[in-house]
N, C-alpha and C. Protein backbone atom coordinates (compact mmCIF):
# COMPACT_ATOMS: atom_id res chain seq x y z
N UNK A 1 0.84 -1.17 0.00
CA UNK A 1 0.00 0.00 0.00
C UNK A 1 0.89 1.25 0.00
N UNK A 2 0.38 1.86 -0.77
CA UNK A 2 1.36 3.32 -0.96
C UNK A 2 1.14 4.46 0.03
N UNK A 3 2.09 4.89 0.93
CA UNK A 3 2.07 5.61 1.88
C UNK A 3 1.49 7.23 0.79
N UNK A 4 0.80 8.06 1.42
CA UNK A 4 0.62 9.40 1.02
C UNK A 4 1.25 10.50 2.08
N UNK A 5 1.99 11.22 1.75
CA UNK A 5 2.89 11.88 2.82
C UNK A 5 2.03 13.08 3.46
N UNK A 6 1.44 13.29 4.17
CA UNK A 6 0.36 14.51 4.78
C UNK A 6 0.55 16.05 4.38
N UNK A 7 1.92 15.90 4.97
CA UNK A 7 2.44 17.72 5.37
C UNK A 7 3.09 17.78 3.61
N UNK A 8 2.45 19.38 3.83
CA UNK A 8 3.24 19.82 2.68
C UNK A 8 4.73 19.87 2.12
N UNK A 9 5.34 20.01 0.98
CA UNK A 9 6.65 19.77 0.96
C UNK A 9 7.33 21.19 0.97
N UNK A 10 7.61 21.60 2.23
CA UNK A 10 7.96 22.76 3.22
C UNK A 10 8.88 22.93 2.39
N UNK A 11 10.65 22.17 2.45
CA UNK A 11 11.49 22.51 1.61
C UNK A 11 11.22 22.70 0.21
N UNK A 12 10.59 22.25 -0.86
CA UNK A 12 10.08 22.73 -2.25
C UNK A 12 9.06 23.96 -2.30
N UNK A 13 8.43 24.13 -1.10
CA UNK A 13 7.60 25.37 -1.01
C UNK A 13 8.90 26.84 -0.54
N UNK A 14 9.67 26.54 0.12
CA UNK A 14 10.70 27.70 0.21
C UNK A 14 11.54 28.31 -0.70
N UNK A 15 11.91 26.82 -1.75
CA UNK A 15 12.60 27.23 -2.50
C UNK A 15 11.92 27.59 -3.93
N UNK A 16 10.54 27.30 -4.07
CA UNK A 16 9.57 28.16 -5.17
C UNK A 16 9.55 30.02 -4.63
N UNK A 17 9.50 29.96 -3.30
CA UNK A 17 9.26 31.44 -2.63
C UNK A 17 9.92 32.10 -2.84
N UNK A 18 11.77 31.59 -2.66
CA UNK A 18 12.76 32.19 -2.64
C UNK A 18 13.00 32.37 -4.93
N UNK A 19 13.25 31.40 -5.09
CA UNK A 19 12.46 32.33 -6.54
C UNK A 19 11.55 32.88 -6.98
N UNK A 20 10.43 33.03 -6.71
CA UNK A 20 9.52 34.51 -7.16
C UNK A 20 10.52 35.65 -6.19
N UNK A 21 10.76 35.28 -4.92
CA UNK A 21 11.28 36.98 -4.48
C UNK A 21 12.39 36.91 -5.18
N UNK A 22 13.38 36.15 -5.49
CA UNK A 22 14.44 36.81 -6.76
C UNK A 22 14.36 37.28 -8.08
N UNK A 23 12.94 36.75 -8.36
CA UNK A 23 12.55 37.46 -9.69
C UNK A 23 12.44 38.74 -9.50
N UNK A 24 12.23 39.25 -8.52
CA UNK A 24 12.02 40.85 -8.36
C UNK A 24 13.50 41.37 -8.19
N UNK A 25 14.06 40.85 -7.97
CA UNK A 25 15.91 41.29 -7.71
C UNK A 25 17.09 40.83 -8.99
N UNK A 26 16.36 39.80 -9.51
CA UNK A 26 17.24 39.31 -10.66
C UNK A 26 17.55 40.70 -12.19
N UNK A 27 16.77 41.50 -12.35
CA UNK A 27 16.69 42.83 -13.06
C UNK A 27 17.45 43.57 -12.88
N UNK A 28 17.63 43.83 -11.36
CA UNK A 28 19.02 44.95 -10.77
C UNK A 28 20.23 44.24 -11.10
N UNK A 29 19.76 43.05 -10.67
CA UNK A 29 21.75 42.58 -10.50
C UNK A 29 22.00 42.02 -12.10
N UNK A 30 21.18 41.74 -12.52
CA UNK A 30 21.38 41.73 -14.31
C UNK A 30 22.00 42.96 -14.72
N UNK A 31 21.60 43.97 -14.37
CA UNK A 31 22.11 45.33 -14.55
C UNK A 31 23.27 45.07 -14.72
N UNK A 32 23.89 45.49 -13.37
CA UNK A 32 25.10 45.38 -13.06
C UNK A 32 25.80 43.96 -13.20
N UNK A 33 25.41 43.14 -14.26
CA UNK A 33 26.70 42.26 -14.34
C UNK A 33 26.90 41.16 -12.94
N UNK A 34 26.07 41.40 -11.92
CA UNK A 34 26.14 40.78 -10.92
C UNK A 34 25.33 39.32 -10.98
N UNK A 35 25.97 38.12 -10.84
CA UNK A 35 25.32 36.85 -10.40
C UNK A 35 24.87 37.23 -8.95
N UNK A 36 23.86 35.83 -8.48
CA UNK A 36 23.26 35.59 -7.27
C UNK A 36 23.97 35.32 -6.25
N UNK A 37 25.33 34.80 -7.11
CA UNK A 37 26.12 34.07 -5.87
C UNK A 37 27.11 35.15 -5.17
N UNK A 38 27.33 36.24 -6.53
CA UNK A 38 28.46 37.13 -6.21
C UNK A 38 27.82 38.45 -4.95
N UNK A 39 26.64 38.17 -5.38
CA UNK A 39 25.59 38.89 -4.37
C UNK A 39 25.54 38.55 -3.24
N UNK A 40 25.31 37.55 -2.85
CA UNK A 40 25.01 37.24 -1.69
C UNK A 40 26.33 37.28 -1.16
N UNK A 41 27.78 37.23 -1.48
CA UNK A 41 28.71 37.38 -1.33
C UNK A 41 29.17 39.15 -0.96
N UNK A 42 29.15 39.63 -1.43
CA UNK A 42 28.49 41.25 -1.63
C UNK A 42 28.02 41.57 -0.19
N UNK A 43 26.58 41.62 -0.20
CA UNK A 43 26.14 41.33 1.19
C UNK A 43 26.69 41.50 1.90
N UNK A 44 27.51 39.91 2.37
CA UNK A 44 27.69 39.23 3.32
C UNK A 44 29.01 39.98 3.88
N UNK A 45 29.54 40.81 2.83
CA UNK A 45 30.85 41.48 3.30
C UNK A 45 30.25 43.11 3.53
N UNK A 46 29.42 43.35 2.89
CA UNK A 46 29.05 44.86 3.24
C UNK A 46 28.49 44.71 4.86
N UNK A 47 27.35 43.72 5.03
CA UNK A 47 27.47 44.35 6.39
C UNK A 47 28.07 43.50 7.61
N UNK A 48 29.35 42.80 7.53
CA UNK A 48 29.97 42.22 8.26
C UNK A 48 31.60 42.64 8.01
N UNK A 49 31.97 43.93 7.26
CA UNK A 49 33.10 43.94 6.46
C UNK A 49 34.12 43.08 6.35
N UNK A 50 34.41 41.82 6.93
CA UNK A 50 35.25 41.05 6.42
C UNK A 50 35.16 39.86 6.64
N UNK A 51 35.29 38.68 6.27
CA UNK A 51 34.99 37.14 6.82
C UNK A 51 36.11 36.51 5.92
N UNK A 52 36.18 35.15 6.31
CA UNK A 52 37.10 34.50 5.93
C UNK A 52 36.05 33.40 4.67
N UNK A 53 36.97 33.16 4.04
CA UNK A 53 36.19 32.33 2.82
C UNK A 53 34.88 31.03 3.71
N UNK A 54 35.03 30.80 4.47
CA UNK A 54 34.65 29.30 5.07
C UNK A 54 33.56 30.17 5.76
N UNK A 55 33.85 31.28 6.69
CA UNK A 55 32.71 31.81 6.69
C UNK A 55 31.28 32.73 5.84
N UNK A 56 31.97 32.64 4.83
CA UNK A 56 31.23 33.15 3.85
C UNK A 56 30.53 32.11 2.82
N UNK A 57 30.94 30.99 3.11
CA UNK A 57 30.13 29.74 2.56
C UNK A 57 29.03 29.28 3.71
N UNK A 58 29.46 29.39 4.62
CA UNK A 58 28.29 29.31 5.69
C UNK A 58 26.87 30.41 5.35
N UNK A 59 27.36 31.43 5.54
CA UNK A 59 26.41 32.68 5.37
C UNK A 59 25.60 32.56 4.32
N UNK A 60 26.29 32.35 2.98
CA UNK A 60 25.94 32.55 1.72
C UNK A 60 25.55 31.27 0.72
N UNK A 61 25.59 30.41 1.78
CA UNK A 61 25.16 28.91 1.23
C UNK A 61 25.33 28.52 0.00
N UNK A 62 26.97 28.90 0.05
CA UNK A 62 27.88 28.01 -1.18
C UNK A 62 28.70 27.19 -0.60
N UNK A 63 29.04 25.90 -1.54
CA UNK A 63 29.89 25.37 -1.07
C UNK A 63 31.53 25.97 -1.81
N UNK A 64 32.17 25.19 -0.23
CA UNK A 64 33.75 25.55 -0.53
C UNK A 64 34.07 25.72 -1.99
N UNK A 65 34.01 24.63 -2.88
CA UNK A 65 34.78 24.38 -4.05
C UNK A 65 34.21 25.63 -4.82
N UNK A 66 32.77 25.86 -5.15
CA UNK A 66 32.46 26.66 -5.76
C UNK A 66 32.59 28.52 -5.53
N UNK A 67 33.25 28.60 -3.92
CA UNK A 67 32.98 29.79 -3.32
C UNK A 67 34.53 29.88 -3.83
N UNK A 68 35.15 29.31 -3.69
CA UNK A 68 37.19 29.20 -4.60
C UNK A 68 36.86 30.18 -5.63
N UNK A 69 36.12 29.70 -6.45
CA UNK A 69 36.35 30.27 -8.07
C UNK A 69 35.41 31.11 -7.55
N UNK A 70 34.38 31.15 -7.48
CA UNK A 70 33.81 32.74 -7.54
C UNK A 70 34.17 33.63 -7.06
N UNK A 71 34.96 33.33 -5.64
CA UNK A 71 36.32 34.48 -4.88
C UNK A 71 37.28 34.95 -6.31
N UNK A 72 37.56 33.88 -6.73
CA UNK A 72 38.86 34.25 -7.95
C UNK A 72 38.34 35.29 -9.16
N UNK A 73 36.83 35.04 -9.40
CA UNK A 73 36.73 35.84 -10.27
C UNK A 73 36.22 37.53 -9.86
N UNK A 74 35.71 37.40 -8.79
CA UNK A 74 35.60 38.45 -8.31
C UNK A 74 36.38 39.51 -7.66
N UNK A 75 37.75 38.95 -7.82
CA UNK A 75 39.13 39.38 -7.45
C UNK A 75 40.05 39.38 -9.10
N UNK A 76 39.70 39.16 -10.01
CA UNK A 76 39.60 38.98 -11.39
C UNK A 76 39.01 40.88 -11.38
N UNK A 77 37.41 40.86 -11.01
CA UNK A 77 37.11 41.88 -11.56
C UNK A 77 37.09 43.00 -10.77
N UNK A 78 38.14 42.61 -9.93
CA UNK A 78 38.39 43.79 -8.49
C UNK A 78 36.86 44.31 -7.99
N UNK A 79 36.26 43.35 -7.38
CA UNK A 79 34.86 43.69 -6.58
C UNK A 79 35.49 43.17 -5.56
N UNK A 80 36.88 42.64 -5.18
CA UNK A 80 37.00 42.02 -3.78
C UNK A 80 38.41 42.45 -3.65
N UNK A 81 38.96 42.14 -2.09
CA UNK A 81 40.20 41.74 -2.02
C UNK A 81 40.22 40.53 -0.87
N UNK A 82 41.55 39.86 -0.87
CA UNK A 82 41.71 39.09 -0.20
C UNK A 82 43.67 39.02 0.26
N UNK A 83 43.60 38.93 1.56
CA UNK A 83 44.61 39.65 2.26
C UNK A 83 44.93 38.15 3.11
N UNK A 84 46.30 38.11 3.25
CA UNK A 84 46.37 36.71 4.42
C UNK A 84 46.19 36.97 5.59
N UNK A 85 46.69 35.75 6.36
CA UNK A 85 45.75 36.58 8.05
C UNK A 85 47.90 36.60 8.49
N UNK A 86 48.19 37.11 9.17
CA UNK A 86 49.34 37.55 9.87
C UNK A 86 49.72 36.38 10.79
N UNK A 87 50.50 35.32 10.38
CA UNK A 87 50.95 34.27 11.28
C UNK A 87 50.08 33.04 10.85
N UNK A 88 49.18 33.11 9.95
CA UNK A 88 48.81 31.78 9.52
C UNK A 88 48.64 32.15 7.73
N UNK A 89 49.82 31.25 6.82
CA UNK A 89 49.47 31.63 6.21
C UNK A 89 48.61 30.38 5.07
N UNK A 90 47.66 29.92 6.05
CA UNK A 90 46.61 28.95 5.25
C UNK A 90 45.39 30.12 5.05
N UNK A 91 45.45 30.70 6.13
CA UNK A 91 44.11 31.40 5.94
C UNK A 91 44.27 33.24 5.20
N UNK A 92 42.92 33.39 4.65
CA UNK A 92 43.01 34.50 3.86
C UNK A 92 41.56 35.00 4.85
N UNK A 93 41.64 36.23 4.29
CA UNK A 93 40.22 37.39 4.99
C UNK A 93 39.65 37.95 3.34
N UNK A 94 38.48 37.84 3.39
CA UNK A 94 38.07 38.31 2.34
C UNK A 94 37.32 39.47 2.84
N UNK A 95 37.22 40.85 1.70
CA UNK A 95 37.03 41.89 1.99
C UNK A 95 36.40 42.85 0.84
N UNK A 96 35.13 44.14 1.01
CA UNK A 96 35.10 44.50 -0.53
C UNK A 96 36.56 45.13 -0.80
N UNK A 97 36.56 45.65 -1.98
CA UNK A 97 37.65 46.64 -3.22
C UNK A 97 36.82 47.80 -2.99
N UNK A 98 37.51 48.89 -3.16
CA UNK A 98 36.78 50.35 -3.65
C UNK A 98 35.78 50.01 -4.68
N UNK A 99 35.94 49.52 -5.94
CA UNK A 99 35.39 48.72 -6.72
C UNK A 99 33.70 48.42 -6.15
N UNK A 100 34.48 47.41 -5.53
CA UNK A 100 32.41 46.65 -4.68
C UNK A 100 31.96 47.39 -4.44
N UNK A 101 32.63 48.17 -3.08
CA UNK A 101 32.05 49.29 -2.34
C UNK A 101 30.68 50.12 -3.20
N UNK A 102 31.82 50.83 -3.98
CA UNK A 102 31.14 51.64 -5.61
C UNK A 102 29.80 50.73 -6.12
N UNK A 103 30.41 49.69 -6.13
CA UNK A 103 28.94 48.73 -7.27
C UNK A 103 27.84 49.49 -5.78
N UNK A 104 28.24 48.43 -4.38
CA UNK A 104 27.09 48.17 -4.18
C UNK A 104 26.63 49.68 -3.71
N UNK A 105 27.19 50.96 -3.49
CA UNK A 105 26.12 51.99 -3.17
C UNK A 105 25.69 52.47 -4.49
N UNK A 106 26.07 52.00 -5.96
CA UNK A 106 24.84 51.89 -6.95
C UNK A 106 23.74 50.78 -6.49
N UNK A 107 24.18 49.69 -6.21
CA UNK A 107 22.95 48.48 -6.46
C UNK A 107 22.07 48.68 -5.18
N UNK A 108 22.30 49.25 -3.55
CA UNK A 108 21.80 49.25 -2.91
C UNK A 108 20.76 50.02 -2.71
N UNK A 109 20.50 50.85 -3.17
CA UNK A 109 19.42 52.41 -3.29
C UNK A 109 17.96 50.56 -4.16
N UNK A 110 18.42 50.51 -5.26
CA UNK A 110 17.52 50.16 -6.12
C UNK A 110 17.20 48.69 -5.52
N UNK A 111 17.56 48.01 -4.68
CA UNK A 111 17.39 46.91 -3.55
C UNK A 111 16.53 47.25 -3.15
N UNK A 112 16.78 48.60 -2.09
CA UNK A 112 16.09 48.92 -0.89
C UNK A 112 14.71 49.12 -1.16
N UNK A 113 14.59 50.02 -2.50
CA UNK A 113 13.37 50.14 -3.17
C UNK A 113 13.09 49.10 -4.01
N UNK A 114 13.35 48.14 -4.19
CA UNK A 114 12.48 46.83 -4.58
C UNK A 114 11.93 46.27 -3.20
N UNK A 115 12.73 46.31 -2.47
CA UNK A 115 12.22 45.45 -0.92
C UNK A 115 10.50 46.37 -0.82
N UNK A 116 10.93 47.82 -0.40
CA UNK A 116 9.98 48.42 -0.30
C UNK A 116 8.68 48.51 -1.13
N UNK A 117 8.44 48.11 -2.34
CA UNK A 117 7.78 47.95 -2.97
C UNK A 117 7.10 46.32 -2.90
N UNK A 118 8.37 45.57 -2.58
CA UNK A 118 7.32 43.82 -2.02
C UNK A 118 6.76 44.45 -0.50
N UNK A 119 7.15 45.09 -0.05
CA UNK A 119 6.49 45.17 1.52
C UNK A 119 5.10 45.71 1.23
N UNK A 120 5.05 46.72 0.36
CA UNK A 120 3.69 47.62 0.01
C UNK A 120 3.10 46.51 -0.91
N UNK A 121 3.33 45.30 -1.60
CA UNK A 121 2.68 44.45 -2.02
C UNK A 121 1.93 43.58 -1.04
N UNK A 122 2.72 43.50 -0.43
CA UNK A 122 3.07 42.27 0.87
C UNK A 122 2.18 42.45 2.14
N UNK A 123 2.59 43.66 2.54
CA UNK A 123 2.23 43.86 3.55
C UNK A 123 3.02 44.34 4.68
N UNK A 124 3.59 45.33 5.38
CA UNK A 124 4.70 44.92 6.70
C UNK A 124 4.58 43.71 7.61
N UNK A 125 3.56 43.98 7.96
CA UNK A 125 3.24 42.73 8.88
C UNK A 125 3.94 41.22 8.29
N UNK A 126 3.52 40.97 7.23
CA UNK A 126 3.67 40.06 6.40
C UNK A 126 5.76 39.84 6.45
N UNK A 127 6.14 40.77 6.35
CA UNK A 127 7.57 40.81 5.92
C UNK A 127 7.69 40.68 7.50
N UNK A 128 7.44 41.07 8.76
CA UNK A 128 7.67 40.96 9.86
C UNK A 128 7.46 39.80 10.64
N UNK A 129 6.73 39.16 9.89
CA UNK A 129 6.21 37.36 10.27
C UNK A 129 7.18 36.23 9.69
N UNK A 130 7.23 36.81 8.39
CA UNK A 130 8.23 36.17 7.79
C UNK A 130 9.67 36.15 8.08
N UNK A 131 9.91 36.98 8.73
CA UNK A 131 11.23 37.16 8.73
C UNK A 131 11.57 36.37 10.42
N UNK A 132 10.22 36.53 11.38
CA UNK A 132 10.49 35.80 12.39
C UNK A 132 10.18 33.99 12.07
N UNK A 133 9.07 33.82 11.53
CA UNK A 133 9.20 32.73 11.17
C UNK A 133 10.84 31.61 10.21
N UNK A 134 11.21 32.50 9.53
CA UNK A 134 12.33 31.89 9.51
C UNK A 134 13.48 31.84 10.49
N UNK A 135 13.88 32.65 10.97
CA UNK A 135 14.63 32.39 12.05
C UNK A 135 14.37 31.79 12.73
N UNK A 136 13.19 31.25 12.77
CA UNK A 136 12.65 29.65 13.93
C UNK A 136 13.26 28.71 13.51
N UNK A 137 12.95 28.68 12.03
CA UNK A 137 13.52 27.80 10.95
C UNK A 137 14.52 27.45 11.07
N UNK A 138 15.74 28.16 10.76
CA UNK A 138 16.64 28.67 10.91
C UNK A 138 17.50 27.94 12.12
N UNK A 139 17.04 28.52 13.36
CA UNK A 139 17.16 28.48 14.02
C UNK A 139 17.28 26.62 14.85
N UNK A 140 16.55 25.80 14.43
CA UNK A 140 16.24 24.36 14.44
C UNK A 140 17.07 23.37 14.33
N UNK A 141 18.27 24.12 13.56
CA UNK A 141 20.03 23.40 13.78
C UNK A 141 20.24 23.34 14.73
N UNK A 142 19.75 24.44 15.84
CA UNK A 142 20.51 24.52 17.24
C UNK A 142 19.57 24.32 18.52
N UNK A 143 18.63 23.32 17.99
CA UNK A 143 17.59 22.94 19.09
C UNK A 143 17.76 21.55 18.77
N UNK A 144 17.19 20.66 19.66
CA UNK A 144 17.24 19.22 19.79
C UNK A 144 16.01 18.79 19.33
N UNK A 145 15.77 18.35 18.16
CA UNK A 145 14.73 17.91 17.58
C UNK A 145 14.52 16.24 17.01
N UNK A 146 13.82 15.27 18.10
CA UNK A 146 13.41 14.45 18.00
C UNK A 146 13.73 14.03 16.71
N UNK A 147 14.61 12.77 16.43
CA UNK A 147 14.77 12.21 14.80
C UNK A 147 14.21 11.07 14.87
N UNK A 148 13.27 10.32 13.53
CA UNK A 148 13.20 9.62 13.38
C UNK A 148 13.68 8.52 13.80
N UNK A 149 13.16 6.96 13.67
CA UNK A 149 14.05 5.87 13.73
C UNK A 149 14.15 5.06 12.74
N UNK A 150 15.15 4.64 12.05
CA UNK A 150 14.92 4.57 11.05
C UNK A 150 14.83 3.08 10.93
N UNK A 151 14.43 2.26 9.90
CA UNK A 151 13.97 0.89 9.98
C UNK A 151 15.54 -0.63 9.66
């Protein structure tokens, strides 16, 4: 007999969500020449100004191998720098360029006002639920949550 699974499929429903809201952002960063990945990379250094590659695959939910080359090319097109750390020299600090800086106080004005325009779609409330509801989410790595047993 064929099991029917009840609950909705939560992970395929987030990641349909999280593309419609990038359809509204994919226009700007088309603009500017910017991928999704180099973005979220972007970001992750504007408002943390510096992290180390490993932490920026955490944040930005790339993996290592792929966060290598996209560091390289983005240091290719001087949107980054990357500096060693002083006494270890395995590790590097990644950081924006004058360059990024520049992109992102073009790309950030026209962000802020896309956000603002899903909120006036949306709702505040709506963006204020959401944003706590994921951090529950989120958050669920670091709570003890009953696992299955498996057969």
């Amino acid at each position: 007999m064929k099991h029917h699974i009840t609950y909705p499929n939560l992970p395929q429903r987030i990641l349909k969500a999280r593309d419609s809201l990038m359809s509204h952002f994919r226009p700007i960063l088309n603009h500017f020449g910017v991928t999704e990945q180099q973005w979220r990379i972007l970001r992750a250094l504007d408002e943390h100004g510096q992290l180390e590659p490993r932490e920026l695959c955490d944040m930005c939910q790339i993996s290592s191998p792929s966060m290598a080359g996209i560091l390289s090319r983005m240091e290719e097109v001087e949107l980054i720098e990357r500096d060693g750390i002083p006494g270890d020299q395995r590790r590097v600090i990644v950081h924006l360029s004058r360059k990024g800086t520049r992109l992102l106080s073009k790309i950030g004005p026209l962000i802020d006002k896309q956000y603002a325009y899903l909120e006036q779609a949306c709702g505040k409330q709506i963006f204020t639920d959401l944003f706590a509801v994921l951090d529950k989410f989120i958050d669920l790595k670091n709570r003890p949550v009953k696992q299955v047993d498996l057969p």
